[in-house]
Protein backbone atom coordinates (compact mmCIF):
# COMPACT_ATOMS: atom_id res chain seq x y z
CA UNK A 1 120.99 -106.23 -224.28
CA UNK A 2 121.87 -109.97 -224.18
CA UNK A 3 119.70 -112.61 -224.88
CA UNK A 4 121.22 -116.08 -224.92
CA UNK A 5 118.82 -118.89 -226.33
CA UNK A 6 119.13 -122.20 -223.98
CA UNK A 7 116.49 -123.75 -225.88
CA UNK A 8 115.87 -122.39 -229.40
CA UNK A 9 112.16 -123.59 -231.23
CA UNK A 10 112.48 -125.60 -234.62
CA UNK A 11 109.30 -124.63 -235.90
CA UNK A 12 106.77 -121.44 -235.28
CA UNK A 13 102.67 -121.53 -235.61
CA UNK A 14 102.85 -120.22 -239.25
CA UNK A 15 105.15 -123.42 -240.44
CA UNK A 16 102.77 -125.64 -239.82
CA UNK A 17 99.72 -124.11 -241.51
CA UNK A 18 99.56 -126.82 -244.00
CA UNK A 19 96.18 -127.34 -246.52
CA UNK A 20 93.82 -126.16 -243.60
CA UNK A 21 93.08 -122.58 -245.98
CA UNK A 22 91.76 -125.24 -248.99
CA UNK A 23 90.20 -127.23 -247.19
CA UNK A 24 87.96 -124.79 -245.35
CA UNK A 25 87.78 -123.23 -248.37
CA UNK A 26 86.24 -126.05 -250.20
CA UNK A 27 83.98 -126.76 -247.22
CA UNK A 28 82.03 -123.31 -246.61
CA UNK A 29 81.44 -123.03 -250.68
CA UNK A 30 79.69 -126.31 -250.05
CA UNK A 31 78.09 -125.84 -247.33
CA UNK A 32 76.48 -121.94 -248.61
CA UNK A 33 76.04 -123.97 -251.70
CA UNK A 34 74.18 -127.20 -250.38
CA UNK A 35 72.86 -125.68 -246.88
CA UNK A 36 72.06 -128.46 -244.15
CA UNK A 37 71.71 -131.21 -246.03
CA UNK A 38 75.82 -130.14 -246.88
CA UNK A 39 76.16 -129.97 -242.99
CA UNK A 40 74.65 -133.21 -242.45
CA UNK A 41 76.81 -134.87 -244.91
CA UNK A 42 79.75 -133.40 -243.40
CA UNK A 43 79.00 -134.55 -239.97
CA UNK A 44 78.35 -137.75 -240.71
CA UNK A 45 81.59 -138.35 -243.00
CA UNK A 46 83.71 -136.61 -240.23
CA UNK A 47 82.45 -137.19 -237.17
CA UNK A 48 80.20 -140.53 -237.90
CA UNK A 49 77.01 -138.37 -236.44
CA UNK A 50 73.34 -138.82 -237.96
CA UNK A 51 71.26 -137.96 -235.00
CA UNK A 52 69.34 -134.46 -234.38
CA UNK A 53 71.51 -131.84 -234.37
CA UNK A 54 69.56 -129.60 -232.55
CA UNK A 55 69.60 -130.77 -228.81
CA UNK A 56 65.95 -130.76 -227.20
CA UNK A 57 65.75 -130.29 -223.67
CA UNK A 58 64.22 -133.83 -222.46
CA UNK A 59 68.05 -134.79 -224.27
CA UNK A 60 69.92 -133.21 -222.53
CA UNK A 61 67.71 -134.00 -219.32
CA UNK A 62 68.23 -137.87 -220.56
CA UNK A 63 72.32 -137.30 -221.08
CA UNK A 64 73.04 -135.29 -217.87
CA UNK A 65 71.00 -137.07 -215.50
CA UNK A 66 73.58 -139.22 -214.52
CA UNK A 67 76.27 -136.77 -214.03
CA UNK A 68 76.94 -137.18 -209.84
CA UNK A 69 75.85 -133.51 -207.96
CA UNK A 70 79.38 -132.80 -207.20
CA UNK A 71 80.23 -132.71 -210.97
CA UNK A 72 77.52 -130.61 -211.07
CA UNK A 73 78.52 -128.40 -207.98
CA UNK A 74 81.98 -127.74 -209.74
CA UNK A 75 80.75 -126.65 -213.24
CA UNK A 76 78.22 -124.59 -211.43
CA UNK A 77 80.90 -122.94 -209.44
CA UNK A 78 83.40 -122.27 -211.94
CA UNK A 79 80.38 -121.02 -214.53
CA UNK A 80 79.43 -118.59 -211.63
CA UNK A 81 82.96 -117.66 -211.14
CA UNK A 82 82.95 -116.30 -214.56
CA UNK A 83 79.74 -114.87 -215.04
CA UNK A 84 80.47 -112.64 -211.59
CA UNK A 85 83.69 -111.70 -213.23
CA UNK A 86 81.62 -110.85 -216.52
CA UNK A 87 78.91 -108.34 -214.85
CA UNK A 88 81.76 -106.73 -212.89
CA UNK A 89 83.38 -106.08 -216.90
CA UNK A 90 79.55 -105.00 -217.75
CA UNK A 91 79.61 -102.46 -214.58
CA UNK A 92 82.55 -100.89 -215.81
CA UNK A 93 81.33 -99.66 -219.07
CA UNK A 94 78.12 -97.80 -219.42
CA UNK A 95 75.73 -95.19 -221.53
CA UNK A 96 76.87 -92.04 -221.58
CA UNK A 97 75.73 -88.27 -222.92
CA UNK A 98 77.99 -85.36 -222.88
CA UNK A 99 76.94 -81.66 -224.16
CA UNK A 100 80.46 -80.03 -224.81
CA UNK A 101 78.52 -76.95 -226.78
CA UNK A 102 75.77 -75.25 -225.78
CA UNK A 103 73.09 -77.04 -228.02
CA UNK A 104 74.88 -80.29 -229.01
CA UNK A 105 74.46 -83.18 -227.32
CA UNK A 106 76.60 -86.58 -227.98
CA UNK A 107 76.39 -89.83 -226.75
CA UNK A 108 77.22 -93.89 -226.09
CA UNK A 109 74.67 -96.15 -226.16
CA UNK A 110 75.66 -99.71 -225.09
CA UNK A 111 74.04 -102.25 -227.65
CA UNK A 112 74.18 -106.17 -227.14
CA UNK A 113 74.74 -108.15 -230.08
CA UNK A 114 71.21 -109.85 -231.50
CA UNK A 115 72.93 -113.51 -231.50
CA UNK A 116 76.14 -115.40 -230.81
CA UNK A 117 77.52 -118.82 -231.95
CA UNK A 118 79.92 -120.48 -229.24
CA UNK A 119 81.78 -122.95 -230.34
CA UNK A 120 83.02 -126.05 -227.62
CA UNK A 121 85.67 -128.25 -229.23
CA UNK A 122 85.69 -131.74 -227.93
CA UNK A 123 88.53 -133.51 -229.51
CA UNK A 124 91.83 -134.76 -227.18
CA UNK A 125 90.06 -133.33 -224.54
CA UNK A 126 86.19 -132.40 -223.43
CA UNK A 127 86.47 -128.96 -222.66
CA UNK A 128 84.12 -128.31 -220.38
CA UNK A 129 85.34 -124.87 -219.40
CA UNK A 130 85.19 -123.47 -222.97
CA UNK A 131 81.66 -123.67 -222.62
CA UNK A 132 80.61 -121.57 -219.92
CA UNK A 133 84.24 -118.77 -220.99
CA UNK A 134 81.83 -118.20 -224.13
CA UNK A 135 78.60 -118.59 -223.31
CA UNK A 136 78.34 -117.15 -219.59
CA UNK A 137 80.45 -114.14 -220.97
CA UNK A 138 77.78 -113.57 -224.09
CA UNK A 139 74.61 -113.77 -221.55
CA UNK A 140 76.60 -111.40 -218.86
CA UNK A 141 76.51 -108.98 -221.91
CA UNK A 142 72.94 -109.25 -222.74
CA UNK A 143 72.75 -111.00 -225.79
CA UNK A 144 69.73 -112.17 -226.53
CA UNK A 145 70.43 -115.72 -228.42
CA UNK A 146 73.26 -117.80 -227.42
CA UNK A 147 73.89 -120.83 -229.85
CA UNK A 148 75.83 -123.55 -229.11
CA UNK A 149 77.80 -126.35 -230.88
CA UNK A 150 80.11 -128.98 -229.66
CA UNK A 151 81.61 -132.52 -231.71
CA UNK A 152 79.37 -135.34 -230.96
CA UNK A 153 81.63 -137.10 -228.09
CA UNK A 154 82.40 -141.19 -228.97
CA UNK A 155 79.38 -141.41 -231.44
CA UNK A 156 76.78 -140.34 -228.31
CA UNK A 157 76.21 -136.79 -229.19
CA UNK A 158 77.65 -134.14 -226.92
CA UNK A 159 79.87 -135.30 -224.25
CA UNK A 160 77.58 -134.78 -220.93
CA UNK A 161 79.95 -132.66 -218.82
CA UNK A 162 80.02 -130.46 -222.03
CA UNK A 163 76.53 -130.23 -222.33
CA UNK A 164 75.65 -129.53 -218.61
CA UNK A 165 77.71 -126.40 -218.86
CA UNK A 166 76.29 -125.25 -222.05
CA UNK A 167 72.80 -125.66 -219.94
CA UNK A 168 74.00 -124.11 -216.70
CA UNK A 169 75.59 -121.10 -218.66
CA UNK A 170 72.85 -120.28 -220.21
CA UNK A 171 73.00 -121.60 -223.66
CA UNK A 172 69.75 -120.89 -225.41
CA UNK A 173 69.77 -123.73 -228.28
CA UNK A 174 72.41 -126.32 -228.38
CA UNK A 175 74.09 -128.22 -231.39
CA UNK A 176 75.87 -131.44 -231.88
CA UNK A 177 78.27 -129.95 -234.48
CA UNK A 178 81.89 -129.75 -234.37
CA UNK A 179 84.03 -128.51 -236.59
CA UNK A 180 83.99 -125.94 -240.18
CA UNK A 181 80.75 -127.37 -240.32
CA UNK A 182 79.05 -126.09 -236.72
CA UNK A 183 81.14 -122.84 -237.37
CA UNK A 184 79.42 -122.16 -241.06
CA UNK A 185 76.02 -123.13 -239.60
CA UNK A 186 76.30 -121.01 -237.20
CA UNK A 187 77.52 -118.06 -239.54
CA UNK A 188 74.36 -118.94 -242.33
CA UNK A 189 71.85 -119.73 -238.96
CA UNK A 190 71.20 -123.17 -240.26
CA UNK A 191 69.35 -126.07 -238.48
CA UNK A 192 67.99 -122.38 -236.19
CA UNK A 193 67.01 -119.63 -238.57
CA UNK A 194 69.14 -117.06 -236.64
CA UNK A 195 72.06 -116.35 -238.31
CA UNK A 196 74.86 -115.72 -235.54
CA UNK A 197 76.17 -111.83 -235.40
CA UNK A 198 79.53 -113.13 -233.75
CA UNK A 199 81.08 -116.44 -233.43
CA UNK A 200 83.75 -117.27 -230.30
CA UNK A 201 85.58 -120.00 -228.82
CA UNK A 202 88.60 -122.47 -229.21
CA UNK A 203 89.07 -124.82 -231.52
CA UNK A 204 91.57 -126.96 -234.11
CA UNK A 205 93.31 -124.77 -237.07
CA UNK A 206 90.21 -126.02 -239.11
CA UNK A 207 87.67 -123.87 -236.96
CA UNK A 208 90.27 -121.09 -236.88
CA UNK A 209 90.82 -120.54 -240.10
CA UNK A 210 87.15 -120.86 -240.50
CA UNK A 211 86.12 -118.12 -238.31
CA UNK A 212 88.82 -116.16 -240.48
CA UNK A 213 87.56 -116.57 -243.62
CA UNK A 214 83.97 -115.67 -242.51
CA UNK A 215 84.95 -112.46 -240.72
CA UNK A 216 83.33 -110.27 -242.11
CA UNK A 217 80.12 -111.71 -243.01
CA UNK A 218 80.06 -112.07 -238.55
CA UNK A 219 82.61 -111.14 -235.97
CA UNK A 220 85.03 -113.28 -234.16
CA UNK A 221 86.36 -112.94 -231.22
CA UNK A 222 90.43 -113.62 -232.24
CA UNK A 223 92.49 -114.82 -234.58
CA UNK A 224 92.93 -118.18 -233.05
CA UNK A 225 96.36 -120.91 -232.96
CA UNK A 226 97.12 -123.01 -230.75
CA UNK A 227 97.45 -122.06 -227.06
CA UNK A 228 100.96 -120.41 -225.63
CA UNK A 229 102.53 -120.51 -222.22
CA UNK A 230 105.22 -118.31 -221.22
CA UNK A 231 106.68 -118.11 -217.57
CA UNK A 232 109.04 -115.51 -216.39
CA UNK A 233 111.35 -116.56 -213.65
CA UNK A 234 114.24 -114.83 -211.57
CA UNK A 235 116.00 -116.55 -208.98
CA UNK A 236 113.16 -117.05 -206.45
CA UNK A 237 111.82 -119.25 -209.25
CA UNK A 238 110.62 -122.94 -207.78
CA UNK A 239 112.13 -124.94 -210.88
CA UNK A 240 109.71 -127.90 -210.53
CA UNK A 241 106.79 -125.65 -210.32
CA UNK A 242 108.29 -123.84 -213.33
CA UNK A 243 108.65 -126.89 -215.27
CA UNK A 244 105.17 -128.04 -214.28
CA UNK A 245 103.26 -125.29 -215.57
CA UNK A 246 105.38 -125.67 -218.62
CA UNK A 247 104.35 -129.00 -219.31
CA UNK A 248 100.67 -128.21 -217.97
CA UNK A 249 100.29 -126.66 -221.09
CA UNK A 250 102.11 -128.23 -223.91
CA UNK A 251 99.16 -130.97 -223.33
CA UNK A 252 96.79 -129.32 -225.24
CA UNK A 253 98.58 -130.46 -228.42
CA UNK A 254 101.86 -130.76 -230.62
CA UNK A 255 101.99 -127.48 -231.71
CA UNK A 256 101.35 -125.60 -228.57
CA UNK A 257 104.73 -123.81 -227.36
CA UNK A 258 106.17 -123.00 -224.33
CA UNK A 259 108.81 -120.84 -223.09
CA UNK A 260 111.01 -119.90 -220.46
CA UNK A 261 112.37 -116.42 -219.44
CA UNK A 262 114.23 -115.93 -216.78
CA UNK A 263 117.68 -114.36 -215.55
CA UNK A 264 118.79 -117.45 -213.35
CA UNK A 265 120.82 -120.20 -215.53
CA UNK A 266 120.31 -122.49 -212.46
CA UNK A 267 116.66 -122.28 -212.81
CA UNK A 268 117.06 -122.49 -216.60
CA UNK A 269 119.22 -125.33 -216.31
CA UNK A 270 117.04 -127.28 -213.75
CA UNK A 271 113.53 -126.71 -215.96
CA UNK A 272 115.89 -127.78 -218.78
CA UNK A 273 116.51 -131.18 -216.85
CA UNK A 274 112.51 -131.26 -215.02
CA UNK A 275 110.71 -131.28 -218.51
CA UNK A 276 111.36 -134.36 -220.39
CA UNK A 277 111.16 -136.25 -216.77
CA UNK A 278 107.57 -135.01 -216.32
CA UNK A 279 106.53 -135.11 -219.87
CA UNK A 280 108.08 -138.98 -219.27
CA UNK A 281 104.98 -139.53 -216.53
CA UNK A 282 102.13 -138.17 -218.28
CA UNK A 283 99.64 -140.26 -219.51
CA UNK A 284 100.31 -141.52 -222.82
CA UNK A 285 97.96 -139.01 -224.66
CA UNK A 286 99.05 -135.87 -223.01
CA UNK A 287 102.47 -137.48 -223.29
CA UNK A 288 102.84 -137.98 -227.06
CA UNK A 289 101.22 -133.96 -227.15
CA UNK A 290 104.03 -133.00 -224.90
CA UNK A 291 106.74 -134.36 -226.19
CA UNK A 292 106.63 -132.59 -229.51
CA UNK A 293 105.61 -129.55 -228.16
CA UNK A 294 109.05 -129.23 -226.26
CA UNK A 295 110.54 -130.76 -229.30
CA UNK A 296 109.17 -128.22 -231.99
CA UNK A 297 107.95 -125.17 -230.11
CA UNK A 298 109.93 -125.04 -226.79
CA UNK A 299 112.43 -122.21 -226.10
CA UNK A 300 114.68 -121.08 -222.75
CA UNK A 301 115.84 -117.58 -222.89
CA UNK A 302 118.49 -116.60 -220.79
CA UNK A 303 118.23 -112.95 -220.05
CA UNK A 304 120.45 -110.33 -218.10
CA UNK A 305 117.86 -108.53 -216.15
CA UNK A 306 114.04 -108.15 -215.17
CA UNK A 307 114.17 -105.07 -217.69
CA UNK A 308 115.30 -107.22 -220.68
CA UNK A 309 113.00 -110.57 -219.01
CA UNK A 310 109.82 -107.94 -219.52
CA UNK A 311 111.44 -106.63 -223.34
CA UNK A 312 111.41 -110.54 -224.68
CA UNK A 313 108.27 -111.32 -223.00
CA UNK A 314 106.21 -108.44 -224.88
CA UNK A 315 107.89 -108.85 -227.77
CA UNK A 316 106.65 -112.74 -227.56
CA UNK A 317 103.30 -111.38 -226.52
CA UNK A 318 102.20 -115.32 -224.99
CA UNK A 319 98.70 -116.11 -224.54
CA UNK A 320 99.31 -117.18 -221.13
CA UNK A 321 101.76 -115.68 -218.61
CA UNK A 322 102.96 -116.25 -215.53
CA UNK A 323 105.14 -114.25 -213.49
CA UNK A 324 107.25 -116.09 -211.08
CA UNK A 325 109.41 -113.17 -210.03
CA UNK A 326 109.86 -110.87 -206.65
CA UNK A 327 107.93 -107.81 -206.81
CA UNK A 328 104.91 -108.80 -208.44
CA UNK A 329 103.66 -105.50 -208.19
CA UNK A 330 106.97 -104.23 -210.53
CA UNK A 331 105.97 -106.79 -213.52
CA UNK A 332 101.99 -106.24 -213.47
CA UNK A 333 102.99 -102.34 -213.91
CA UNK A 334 105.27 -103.01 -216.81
CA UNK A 335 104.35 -105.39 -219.06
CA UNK A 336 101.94 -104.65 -221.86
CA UNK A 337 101.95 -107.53 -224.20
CA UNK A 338 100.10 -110.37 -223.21
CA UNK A 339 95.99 -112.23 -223.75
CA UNK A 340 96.08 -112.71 -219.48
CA UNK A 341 98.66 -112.60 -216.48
CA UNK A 342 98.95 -114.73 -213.44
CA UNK A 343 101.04 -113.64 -210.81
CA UNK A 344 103.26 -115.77 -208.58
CA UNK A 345 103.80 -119.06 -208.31
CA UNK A 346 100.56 -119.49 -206.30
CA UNK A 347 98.56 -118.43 -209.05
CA UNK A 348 99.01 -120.62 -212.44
CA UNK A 349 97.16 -121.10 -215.39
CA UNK A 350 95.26 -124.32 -215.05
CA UNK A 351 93.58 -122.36 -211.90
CA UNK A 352 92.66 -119.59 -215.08
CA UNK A 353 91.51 -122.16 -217.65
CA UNK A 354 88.88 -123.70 -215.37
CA UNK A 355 87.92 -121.89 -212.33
CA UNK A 356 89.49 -118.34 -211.53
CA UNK A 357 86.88 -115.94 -213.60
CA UNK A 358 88.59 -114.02 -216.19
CA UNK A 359 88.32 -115.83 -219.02
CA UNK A 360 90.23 -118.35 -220.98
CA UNK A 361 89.58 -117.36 -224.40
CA UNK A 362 92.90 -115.21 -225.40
CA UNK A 363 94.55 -114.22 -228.35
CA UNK A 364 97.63 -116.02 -229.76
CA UNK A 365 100.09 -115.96 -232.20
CA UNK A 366 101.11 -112.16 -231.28
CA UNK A 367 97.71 -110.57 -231.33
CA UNK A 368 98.10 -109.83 -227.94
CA UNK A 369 100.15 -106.87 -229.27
CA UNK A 370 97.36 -105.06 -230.85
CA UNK A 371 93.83 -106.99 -229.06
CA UNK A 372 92.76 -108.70 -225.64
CA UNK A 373 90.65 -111.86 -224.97
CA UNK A 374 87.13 -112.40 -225.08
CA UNK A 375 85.05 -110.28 -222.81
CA UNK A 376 81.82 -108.88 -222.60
CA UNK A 377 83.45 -106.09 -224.89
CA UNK A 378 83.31 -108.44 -227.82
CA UNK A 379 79.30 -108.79 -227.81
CA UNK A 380 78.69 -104.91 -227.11
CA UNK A 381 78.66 -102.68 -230.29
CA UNK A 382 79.21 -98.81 -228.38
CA UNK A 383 76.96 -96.91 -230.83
CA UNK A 384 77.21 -93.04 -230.74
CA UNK A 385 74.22 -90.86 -230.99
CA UNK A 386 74.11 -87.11 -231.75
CA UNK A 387 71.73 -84.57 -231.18
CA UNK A 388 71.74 -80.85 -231.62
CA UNK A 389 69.19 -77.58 -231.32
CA UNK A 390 69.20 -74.89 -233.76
CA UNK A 391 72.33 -73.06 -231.47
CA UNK A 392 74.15 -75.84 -231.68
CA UNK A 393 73.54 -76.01 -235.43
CA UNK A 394 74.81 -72.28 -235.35
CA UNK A 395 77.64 -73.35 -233.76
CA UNK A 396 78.79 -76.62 -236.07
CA UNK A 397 77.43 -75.92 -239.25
CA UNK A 398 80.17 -73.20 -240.09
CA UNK A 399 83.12 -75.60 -239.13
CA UNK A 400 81.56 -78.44 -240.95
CA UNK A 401 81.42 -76.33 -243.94
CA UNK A 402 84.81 -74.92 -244.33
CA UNK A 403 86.43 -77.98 -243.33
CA UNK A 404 84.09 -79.55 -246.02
CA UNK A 405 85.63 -76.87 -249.15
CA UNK A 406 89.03 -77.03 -247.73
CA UNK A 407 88.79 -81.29 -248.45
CA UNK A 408 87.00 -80.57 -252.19
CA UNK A 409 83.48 -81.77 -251.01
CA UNK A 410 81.08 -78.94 -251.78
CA UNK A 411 78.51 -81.10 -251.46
CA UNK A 412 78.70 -81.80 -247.59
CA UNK A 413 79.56 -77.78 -247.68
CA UNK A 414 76.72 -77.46 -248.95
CA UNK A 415 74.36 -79.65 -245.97
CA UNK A 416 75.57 -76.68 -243.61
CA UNK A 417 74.62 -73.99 -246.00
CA UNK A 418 70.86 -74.50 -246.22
CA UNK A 419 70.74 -74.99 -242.61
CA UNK A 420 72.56 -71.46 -241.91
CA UNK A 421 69.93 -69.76 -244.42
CA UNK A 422 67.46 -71.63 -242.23
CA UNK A 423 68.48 -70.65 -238.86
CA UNK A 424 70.49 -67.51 -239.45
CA UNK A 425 69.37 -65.40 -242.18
CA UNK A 426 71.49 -63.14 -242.94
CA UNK A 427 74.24 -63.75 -240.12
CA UNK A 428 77.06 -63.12 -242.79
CA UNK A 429 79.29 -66.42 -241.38
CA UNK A 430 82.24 -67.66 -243.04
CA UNK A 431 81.21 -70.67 -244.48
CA UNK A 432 84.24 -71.33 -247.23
CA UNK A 433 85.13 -70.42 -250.49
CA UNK A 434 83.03 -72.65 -252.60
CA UNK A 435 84.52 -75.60 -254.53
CA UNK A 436 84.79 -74.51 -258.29
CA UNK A 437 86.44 -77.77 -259.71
C-alpha cells in the first residue's frame, strides 16, 4: 500500500481541547448548586440576555410574523423533508413477539423516550436546519416532550428563522438559552420541571463536552467536535467542484478539517491550487474560518487505487463524505466507516445539511467507527419482555439452573428449583450439583 501525503494536517481535534473540561466543569457544579437563578446569571454574563427564557407563544407569533412566506415555504419544506425521512426510519423498526419453545414467549416493545432537550447553536451562523434535524426526528419517534434552546441572537432573543423551525418542527416549549447553561437546564429540567431523558444537537466544544460530562445522568446523541468533510476523487473528479465542497465546509469554523482522497495527482494538484483562491472570495467571516481550517486541519492523500482510496477513508471515518468516483454503486457497497454518504458530484453536502432528509447530526472525531448519527433510533429504548407457561418453565428452569451452579451462584440455582418442585414433582431433572462453597 502507498499513501503519499500532498497535504499533511498540523494539528488534530484532540490538540486543541484547551480549558473547555474546567470550565464546564466549574459551570454544571454551579449551576446543580445554584439552580436557575445560576442559569440566569450565566446568561446574562455570557450572552448579555435578561428576558424570559421560556418563549410563550404570542412571542414567537410577535418575532416570526415578519418572516416573508417564502422563508417560511423553505423551512417548511426542508422540516417535512426530514420528518418523511424520519417515519420511513420509524416503519422500519417495529414490536415484535417470537415463541422459539413451546411455552415461552419473548418480545420487543418499542418505547419513546418521556422527554428530549434539542439544542440549536446560534453563534457564526443561525442554524436553522439544526432545529428541525433534532426536533422533527424526536417527534417522528414519538416522544412526548420536545424542549428546545437556542443563544439569544444580537441581544433579541432567538434569532426568528431559528425559532420558526423550532415551531414548525414541532417543538413543544422553547428556550432562549445557549450554551453549558441551556444544556444543564435541560439535563436538571429547569425553567420546565421536566427533566430531559436525552439531549441532541450541535454545538461549540463547550456544549460538547457538556453533554459528555452529563452522560449518564441523560443520553446524548454523540460525542460531538467539530464537523469533518472528506471527498474521495478518481480521475472523473471535477476539481473545482472538489475544491468547492472542500471549502463549503471548512466555514463552519477554524478547527473543522477537510480532506482529500483521491488516486489522480492532477486532481490533487488542481484542488491544491482551487482552495486558497476560493477561500480568497469568501466573505470575510467564512473567510478567516476557512483559512485556518486548510491551514491546521487540511490534508491531500495521494493514493494508488480505489481499494486503498476506501482503506484511508474508513480508517479516517469523516463525518461527511462524498464520493466523487465512477461506479458509485462499487463505493456505497464497500465502505463502512462514515456518520453519512453522498454520492456523486451531483449530490454534496450542503444539499444534506439543509434540505435532503437524512439528517445532519453525525458523529465525528472517529465515532463513526463504532456509532451512526442521530435518528429516530436514539429516542427509542427497544425493551424486551418475556413470558412463559408452566411447559415452558419445564423447559428453562433446568438450563437456568445448571448453568447457574456451573458459574458459583446457587442462589439463582436455586429460583429454578422451587419452581421444578412446583410444576414437576418428582420429575427427577438434572438440575446441578449444588454449590458447596
Amino acid at each position: 500500500m502507498t499513501v503519499t501525503y500532498l497535504k499533511k494536517a498540523e494539528k488534530t481535534a484532540e490538540t486543541e481541547a484547551g480549558n473547555a473540561r474546567k470550565v464546564v466543569d466549574d459551570m454544571l457544579a454551579a449551576i446543580e448548586k445554584g439552580g436557575e437563578a445560576a442559569v440566569r446569571g450565566y446568561a446574562e454574563k455570557l450572552d448579555k440576555w435578561t428576558g424570559e427564557i421560556v418563549v410563550g407563544e404570542e412571542e414567537i407569533a410577535r418575532r416570526t410574523a415578519q418572516i416573508p412566506q417564502s422563508i417560511k415555504d423553505d423551512i417548511a419544506f426542508a422540516a417535512g423533508q426530514v420528518r418523511s425521512f424520519a417515519e420511513a426510519q420509524m416503519r422500519s423498526v417495529g414490536d415484535f413477539a417470537i415463541e422459539p419453545v413451546p411455552g415461552l414467549w419473548l418480545g420487543q416493545k418499542l418505547v419513546p423516550v418521556k422527554t428530549a432537550g434539542c439544542y440549536v447553536p446560534t453563534g457564526r451562523y443561525a442554524h436553522i436546519a439544526s432545529a428541525y434535524m433534532s426536533i422533527a426526528t424526536a417527534k417522528a419517534a414519538g416522544v412526548k416532550t420536545v424542549i428546545a434552546c437556542s443563544t439569544p441572537f444580537k441581544g433579541e432573543g432567538i434569532h426568528p428563522h431559528v425559532l420558526y423551525a423550532m415551531t414548525v418542527a414541532g417543538a413543544d416549549i422553547i428556550m432562549t438559552l445557549g450554551g453549558v447553561q441551556a444544556i444543564a437546564s435541560m439535563a436538571y429540567g429547569l425553567f420546565t420541571g421536566k427533566a430531559a431523558d436525552i439531549i441532541v444537537g450541535p454545538g461549540n466544544k463547550f456544549v460538547a463536552e457538556a453533554k459528555r460530562t452529563l452522560f449518564g445522568k441523560v443520553g446524548i446523541d454523540v460525542f460531538a467536535g467539530p464537523s469533518e468533510v472528506a471527498v474521495l476523487a478518481d480521475d472523473t473528479a471535477d476539481p473545482m467542484i472538489v475544491a468547492t465542497d472542500l471549502v463549503g465546509q471548512m466555514e463552519h469554523g477554524a478547527e473543522s478539517p477537510a480532506w482529500l482522497i483521491t488516486s489522480s495527482r492532477r486532481v490533487a494538484d488542481d484542488v491544491a491550487r482551487l482552495i486558497p483562491e476560493l477561500i480568497e472570495k469568501l466573505p470575510p467571516t467564512a473567510r478567516g474560518a476557512s483559512e485556518a481550517a486548510w491551514r491546521d486541519y487540511g490534508e491531500i492523500v495521494l493514493c494508488d487505487s480505489r481499494e486503498e482510496m476506501a482503506e484511508v477513508s474508513d480508517s479516517y471515518a469523516s463525518e461527511h463524505l462524498e464520493v466523487h468516483c465512477d461506479d458509485l454503486d462499487w463505493w456505497l457497497e464497500n465502505l463502512v466507516n462514515y456518520g453519512s454518504l453522498f454520492l456523486g458530484e451531483e449530490t454534496n453536502v450542503a444539499f444534506g445539511d439543509k434540505v435532503s432528509g437524512p439528517n445532519h447530526i453525525l458523529p465525528t472525531k472517529f465515532a463513526a467507527r463504532y456509532s451512526a448519527g442521530l435518528s429516530v433510533h436514539k429516542f427509542l429504548k427497544p425493551l424486551t419482555w418475556q413470558k412463559m407457561n408452566r411447559d415452558g418453565c419445564r423447559t428453562i428452569a433446568p438450563v437456568s439452573a445448571r448453568i447457574s451452579r456451573l458459574e458459583g451462584m446457587e442462589g439463582h440455582a436455586r429460583t429454578s428449583d422451587v419452581r421444578m418442585e412446583k410444576y414437576a414433582p418428582g420429575s427427577n431433572v438434572d438440575l446441578g450439583a449444588p454449590v458447596r462453597d
